[in-house]
Protein backbone atom coordinates (compact mmCIF):
# COMPACT_ATOMS: atom_id res chain seq x y z
CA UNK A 1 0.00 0.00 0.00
CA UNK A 2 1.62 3.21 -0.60
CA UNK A 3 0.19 6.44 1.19
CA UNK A 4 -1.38 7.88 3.17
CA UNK A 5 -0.46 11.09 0.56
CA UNK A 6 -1.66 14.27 2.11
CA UNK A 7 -4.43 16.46 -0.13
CA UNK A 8 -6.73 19.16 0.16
CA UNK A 9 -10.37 18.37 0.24
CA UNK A 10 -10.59 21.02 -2.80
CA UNK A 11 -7.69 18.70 -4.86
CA UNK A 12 -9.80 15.39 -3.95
CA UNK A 13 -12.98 17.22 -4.82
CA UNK A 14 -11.67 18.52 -8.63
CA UNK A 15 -9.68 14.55 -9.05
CA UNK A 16 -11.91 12.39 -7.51
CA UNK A 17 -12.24 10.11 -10.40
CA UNK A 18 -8.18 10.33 -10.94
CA UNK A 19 -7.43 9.47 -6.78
CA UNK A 20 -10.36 6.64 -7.09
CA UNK A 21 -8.68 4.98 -9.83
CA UNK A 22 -5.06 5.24 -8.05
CA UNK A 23 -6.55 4.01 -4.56
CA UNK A 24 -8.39 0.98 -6.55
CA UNK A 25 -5.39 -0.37 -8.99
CA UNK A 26 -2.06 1.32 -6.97
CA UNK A 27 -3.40 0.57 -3.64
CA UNK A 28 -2.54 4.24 -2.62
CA UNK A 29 -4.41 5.81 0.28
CA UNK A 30 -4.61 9.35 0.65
CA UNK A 31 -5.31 11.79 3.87
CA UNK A 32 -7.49 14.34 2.93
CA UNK A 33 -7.86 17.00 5.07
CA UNK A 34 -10.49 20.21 5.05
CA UNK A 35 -9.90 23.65 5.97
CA UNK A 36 -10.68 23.85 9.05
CA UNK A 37 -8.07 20.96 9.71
CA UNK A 38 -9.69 18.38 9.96
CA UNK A 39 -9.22 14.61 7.94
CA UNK A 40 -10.43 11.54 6.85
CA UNK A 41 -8.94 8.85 5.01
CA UNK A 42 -9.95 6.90 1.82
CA UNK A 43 -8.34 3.59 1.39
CA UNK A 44 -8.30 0.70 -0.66
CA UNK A 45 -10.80 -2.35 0.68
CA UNK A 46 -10.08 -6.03 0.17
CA UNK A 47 -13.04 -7.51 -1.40
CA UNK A 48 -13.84 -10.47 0.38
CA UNK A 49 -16.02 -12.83 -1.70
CA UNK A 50 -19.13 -13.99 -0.15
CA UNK A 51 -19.42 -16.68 1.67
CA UNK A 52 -21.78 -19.48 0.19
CA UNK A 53 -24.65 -20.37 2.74
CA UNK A 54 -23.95 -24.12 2.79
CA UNK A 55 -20.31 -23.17 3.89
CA UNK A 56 -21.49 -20.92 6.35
CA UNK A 57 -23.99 -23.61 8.24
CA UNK A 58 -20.78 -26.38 7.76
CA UNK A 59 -18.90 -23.51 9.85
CA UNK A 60 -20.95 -22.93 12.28
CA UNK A 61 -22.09 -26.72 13.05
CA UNK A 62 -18.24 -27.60 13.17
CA UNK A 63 -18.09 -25.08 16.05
CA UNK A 64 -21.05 -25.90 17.90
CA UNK A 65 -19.46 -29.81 17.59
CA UNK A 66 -15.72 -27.76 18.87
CA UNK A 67 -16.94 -25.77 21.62
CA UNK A 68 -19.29 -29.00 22.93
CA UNK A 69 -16.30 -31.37 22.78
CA UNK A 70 -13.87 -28.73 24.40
CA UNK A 71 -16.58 -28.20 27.09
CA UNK A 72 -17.28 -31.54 27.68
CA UNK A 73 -13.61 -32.63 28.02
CA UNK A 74 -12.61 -29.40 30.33
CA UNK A 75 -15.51 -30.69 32.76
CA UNK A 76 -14.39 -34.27 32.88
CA UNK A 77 -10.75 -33.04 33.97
CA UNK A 78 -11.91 -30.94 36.95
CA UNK A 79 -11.13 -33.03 40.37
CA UNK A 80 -13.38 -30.82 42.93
């Protein structure tokens, strides 16, 4: 990621579409920051495919099954 580059809310304003396309395929991330002094960032954001129901309910049911087993095996080990 390269950045954050410092630039005036005016500058983002007149090249949005110019600092969009550098933050989407150069991974840059700029501080932009207003007048009155204060910033925020835009940044590049990992898209994260999404994740397939069926996977999902295999994930959670292997926990459920994790968590019982753990549970179950911590309370057979305690000697009071």
């Amino acid at each position: 990621m390269i950045g954050p580059i410092g630039i005036t809310q005016e500058q983002a304003e007149e090249h949005f579409d110019f600092i969009m396309d550098l933050t989407e395929t150069q991974r840059v991330c700029w501080k932009i920051t207003r007048e009155d002094g204060k910033s925020a960032m835009m940044v590049p954001v990992n898209e994260i495919p999404h994740v397939p129901e069926e996977l999902q309910t295999q994930v959670e049911e292997f926990q459920k099954q994790f968590l019982e087993a753990n549970n179950a095996a911590s309370g057979s080990n305690n000697l009071d």
